[in-house]
Protein backbone atom coordinates (compact mmCIF):
# COMPACT_ATOMS: atom_id res chain seq x y z
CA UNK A 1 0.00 0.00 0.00
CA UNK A 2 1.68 3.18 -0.77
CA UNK A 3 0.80 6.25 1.47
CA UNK A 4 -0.58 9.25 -0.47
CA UNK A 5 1.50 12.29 -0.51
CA UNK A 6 2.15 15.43 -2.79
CA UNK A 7 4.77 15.76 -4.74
CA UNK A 8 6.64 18.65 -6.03
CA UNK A 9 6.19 17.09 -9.97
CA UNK A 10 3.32 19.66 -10.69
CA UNK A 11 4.67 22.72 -9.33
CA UNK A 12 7.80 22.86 -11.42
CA UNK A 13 8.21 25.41 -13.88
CA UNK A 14 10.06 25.72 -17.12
CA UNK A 15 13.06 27.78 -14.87
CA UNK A 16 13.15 25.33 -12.46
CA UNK A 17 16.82 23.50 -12.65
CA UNK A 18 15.93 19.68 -11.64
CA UNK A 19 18.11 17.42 -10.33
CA UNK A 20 16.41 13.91 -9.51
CA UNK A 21 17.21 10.50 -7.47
CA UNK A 22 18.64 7.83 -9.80
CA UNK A 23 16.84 4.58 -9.59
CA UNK A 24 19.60 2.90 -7.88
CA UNK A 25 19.58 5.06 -5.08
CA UNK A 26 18.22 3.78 -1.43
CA UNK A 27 14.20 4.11 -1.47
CA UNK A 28 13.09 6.80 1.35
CA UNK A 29 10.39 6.37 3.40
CA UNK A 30 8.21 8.49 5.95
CA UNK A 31 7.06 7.85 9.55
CA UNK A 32 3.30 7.47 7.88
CA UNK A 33 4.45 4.71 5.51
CA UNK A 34 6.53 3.01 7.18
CA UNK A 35 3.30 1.93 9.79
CA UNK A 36 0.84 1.43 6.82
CA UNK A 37 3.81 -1.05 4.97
CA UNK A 38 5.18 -2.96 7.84
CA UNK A 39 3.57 -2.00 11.40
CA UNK A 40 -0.30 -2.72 12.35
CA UNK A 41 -2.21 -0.20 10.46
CA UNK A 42 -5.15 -0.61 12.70
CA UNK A 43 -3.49 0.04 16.36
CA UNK A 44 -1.79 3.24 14.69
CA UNK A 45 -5.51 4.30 14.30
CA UNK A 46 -6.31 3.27 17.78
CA UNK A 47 -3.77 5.32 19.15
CA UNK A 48 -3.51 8.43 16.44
CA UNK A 49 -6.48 10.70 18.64
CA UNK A 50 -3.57 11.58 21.28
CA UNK A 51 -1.74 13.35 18.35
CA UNK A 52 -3.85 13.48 15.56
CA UNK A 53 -4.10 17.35 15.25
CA UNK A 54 -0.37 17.61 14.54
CA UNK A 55 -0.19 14.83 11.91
CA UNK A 56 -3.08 16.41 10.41
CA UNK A 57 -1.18 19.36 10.93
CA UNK A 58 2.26 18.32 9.61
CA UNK A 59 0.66 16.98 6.55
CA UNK A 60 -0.78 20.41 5.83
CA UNK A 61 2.13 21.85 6.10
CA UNK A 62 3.90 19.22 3.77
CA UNK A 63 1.59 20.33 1.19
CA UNK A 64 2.03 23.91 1.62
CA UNK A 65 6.26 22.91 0.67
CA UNK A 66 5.42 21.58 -2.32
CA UNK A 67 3.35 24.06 -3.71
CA UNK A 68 5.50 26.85 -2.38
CA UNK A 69 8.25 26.18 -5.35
CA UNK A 70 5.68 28.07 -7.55
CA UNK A 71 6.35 31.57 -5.50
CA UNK A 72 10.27 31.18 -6.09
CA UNK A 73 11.13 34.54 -7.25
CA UNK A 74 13.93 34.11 -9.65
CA UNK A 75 15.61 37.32 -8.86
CA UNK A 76 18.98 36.31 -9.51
CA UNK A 77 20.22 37.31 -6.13
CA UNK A 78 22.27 34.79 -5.12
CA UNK A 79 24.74 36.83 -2.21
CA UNK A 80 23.11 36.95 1.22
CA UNK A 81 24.65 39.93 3.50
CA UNK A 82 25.82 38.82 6.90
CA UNK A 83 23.31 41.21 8.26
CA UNK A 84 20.27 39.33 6.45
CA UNK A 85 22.09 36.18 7.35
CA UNK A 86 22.26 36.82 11.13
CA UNK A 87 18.01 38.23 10.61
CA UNK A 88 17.18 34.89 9.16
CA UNK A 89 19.01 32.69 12.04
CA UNK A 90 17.74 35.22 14.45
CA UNK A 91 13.77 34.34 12.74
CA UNK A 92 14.38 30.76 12.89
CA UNK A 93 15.12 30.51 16.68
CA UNK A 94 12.19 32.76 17.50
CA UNK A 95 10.32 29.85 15.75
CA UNK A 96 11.69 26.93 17.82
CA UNK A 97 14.69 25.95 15.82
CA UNK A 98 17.25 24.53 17.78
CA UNK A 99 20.31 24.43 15.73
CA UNK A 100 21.48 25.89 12.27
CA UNK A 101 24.06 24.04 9.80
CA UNK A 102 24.90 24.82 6.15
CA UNK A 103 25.84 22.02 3.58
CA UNK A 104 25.82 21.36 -0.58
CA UNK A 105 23.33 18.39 -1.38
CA UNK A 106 25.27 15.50 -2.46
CA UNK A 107 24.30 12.19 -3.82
CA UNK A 108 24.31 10.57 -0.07
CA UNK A 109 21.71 13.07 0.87
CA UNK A 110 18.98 11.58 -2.23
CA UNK A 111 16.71 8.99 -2.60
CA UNK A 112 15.18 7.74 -5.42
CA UNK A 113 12.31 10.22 -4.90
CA UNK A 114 14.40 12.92 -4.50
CA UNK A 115 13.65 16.80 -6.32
CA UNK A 116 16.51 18.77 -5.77
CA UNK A 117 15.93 22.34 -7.48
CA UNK A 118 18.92 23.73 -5.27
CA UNK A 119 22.04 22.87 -4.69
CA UNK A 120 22.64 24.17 -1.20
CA UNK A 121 21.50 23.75 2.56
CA UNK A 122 20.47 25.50 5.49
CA UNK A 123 19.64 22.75 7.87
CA UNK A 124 17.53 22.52 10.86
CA UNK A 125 17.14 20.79 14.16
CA UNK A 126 14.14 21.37 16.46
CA UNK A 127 14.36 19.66 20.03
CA UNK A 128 11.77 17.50 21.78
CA UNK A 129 11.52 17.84 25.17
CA UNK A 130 13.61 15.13 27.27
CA UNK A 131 10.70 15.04 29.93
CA UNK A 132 8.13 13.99 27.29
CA UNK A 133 10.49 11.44 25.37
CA UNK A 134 11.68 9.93 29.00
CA UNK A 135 8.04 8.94 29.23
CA UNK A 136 8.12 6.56 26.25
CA UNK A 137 6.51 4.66 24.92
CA UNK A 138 3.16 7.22 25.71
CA UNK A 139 0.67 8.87 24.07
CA UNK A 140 3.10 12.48 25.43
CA UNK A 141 6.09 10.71 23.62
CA UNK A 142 4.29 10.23 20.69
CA UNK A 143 2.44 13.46 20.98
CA UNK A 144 6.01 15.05 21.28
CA UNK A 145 7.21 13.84 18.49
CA UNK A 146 4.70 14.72 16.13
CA UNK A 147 4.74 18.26 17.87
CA UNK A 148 8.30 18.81 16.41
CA UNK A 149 7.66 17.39 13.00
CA UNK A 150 4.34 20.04 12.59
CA UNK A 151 6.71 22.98 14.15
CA UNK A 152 9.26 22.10 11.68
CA UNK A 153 6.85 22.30 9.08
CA UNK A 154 5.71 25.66 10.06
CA UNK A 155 9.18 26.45 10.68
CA UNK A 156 10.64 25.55 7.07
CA UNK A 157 6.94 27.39 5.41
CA UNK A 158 8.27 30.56 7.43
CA UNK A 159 11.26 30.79 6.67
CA UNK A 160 11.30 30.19 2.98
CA UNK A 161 8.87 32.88 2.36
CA UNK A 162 11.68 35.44 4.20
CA UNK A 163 14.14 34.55 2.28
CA UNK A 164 11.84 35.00 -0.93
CA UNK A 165 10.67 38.32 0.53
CA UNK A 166 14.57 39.11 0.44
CA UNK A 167 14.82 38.19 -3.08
CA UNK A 168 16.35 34.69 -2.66
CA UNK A 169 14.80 31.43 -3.94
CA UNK A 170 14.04 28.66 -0.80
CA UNK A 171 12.54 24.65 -1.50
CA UNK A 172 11.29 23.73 1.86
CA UNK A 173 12.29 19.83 2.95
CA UNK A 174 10.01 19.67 5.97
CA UNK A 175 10.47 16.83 8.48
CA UNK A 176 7.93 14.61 7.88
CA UNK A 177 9.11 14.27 4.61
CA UNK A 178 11.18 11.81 1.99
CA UNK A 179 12.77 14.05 -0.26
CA UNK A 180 16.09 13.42 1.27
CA UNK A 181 17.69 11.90 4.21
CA UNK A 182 18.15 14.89 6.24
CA UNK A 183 20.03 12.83 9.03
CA UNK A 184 23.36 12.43 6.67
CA UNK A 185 22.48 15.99 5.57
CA UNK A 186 22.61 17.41 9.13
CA UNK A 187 25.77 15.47 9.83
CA UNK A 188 27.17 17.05 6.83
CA UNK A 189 26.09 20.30 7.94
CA UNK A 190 28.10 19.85 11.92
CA UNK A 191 24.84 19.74 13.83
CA UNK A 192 26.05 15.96 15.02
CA UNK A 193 27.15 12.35 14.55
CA UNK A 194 25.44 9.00 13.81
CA UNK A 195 24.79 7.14 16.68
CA UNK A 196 24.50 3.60 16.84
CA UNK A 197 20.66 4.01 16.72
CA UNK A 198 20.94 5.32 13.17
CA UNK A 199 20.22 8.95 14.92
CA UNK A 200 21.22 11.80 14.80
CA UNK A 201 23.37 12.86 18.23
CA UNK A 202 23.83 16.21 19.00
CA UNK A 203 25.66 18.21 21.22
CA UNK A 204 23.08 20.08 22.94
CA UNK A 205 19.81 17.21 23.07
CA UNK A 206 21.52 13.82 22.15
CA UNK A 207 19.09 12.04 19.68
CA UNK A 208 15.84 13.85 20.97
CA UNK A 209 15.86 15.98 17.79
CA UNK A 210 13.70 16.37 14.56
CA UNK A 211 15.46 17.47 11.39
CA UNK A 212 14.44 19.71 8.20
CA UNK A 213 15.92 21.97 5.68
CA UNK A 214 15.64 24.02 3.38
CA UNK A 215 17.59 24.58 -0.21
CA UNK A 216 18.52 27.62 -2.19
CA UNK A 217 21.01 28.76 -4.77
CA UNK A 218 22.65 31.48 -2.36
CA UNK A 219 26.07 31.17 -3.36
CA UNK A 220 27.94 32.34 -0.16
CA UNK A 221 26.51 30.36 2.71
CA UNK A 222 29.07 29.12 5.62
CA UNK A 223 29.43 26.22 4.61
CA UNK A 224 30.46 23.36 6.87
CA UNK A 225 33.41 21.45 5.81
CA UNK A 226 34.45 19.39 9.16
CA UNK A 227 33.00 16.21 10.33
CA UNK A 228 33.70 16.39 14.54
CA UNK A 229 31.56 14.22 15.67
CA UNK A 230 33.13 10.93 14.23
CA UNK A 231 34.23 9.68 17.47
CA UNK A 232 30.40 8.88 18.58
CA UNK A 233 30.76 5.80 16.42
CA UNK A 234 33.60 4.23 18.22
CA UNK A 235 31.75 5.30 21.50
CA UNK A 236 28.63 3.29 20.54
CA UNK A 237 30.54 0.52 19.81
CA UNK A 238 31.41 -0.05 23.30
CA UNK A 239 27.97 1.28 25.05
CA UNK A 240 25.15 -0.82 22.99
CA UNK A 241 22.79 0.24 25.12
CA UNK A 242 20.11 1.15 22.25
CA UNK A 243 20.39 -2.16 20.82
CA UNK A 244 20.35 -4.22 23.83
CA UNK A 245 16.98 -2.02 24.99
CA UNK A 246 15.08 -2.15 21.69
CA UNK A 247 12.01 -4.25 22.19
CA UNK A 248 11.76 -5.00 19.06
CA UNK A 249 15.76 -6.33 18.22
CA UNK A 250 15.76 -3.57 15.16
CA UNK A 251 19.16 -2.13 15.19
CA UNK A 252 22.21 -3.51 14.02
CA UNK A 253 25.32 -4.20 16.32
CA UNK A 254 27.06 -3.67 13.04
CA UNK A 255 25.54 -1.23 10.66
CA UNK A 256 24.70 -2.69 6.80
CA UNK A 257 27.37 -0.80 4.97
CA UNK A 258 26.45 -0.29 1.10
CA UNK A 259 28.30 -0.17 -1.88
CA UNK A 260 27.75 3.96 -2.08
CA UNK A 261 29.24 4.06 1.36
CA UNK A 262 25.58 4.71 2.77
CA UNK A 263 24.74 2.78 5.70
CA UNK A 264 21.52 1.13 7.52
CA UNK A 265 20.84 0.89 11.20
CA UNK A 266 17.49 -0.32 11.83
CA UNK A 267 15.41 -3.35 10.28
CA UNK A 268 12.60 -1.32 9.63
CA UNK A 269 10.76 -4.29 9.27
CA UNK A 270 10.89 -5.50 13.10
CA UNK A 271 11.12 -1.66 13.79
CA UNK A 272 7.67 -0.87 12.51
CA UNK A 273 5.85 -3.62 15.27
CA UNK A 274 6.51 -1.73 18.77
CA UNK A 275 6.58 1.46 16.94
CA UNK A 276 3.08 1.15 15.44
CA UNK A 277 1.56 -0.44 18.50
CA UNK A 278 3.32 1.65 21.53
CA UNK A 279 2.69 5.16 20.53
CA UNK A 280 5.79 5.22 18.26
CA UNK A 281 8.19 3.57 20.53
CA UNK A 282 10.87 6.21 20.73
CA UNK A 283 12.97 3.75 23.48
CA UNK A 284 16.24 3.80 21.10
CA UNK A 285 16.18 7.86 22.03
CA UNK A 286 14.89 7.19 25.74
CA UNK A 287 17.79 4.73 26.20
CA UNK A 288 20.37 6.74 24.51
CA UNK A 289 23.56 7.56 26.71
CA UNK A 290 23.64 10.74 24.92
CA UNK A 291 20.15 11.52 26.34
CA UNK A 292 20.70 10.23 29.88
CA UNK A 293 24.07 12.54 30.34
CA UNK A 294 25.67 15.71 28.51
CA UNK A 295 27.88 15.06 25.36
CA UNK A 296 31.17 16.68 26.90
CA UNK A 297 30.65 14.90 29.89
CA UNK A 298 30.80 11.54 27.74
CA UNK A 299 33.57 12.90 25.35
CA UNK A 300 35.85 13.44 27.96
CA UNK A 301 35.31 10.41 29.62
CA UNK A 302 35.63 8.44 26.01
CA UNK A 303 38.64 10.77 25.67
CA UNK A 304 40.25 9.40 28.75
CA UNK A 305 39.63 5.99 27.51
């Protein structure tokens, strides 16, 4: 059963530069899709009133993404000031956003689905609240969670229209999304490493973040070009915790390495069980070291090591 969701197909124009996902790259797949094609469709419906208003909600705001392409200005102002620059990171906090990174797409950031019109990155992490996740599996984890992806939403919608109020073009890649695989993205970008969980880990909130992005042509963002968060991995290797706490025995002690270099974590397969029948699960970022005590704290004592 494939899920319904808009795509961007219809609302390219003529001026629009596409750049699409080759077949052979990985298929992507979103939170939505994953439940209908592997999990129990019919206990996501028994437990989707707790947070139903923000799906319903983050799906509105997918569609407003897609259609937003159309209002691209095409100005040909591709130099942001590092007044405008500061204004825009200044906006996006005042809207929840956690952390700011800048990155060029690469292949390892596309799926087969993906519609790139832009070749560059401002990406986004929004937090969710350790006292909700500590709680999971619940209906305030799972509430949580869908919180962030509909703030995101709103977040990425906002944002693109003040950079196109400032003369620069913006394609929204909201959360909830499959356009790309924002975690490699934000790792590109310096907002973390990969944990063991397949997550994102961050220095500020561990895995209990929510990613987006957005993509424009500005030519002279700061962009990142150091990867300092490497030493997670090895760290993983000797905590395990996630893996020996997953109910459902989803992620990999070793990681499936592919031949692009791209890697899988989690058998979405087994994954899709708890997560569709306990309020999304969430007990890989519960259990997380990284959530449970402060990255420099755990750095140093890795260091030491």
């Amino acid at each position: 059963m494939k899920f319904p969701m808009p795509r961007e197909y219809k609302h390219i124009r003529p001026i629009d530069k596409v750049w699409y996902g080759e077949p052979h790259f990985k298929k992507g797949l979103i939170v939505p899709e994953i439940s209908v094609k592997y999990g129990s469709l019919l206990s996501k419906v028994k437990t989707m009133p707790s947070h139903a208003k923000y799906l319903i909600g983050s799906l509105r705001e997918l569609n407003k993404t897609v259609k937003s392409i159309e209002k691209n200005p095409y100005t040909g102002n591709k130099t942001i000031t590092a007044e405008v620059l500061t204004e825009l990171e200044a906006f996006a906090r005042s809207l929840g956003i956690s952390g700011i990174g800048y990155t060029e797409v690469k292949e390892s950031h596309m799926f087969r689905e993906s519609i790139v019109i832009f070749k560059n990155a401002i990406v986004f992490t929004m937090e969710m609240k350790k006292t909700e996740i500590e709680h999971a599996p619940s209906k305030r984890t799972i509430k949580e969670v869908f919180r962030t992806y509909y703030e995101l939403g709103r977040a990425v919608n906002f944002i693109s229209d003040f950079l196109r109020s400032k003369g620069f073009n913006a394609q929204p890649i909201p959360a909830i999304g499959s356009n790309l695989n924002l975690s490699v993205m934000a790792r590109d970008a310096g907002l973390g490493g990969f944990g063991k969980n397949g997550l994102l880990i961050t220095q500020d909130f561990g895995p209990s973040v929510r990613l987006a992005a957005i993509l424009t042509d500005i030519e002279n963002l700061p962009l990142n070009h150091q990867l300092n968060h490497d030493w997670i991995q090895n760290f993983c290797d000797s905590c395990n915790n996630c893996v020996r706490k997953c109910p459902a025995k989803a992620i990999y002690e070793k990681p499936i390495v592919f031949e692009d270099g791209s890697e899988q974590h989690i058998d979405y397969k087994k994954c899709s069980g708890p997560f569709s029948k306990q309020y999304g699960c969430t007990v890989c970022i519960k259990e997380c070291t990284f959530l449970k005590s402060k990255y420099e704290k755990i750095e140093k004592i890795y260091a030491k090591k």
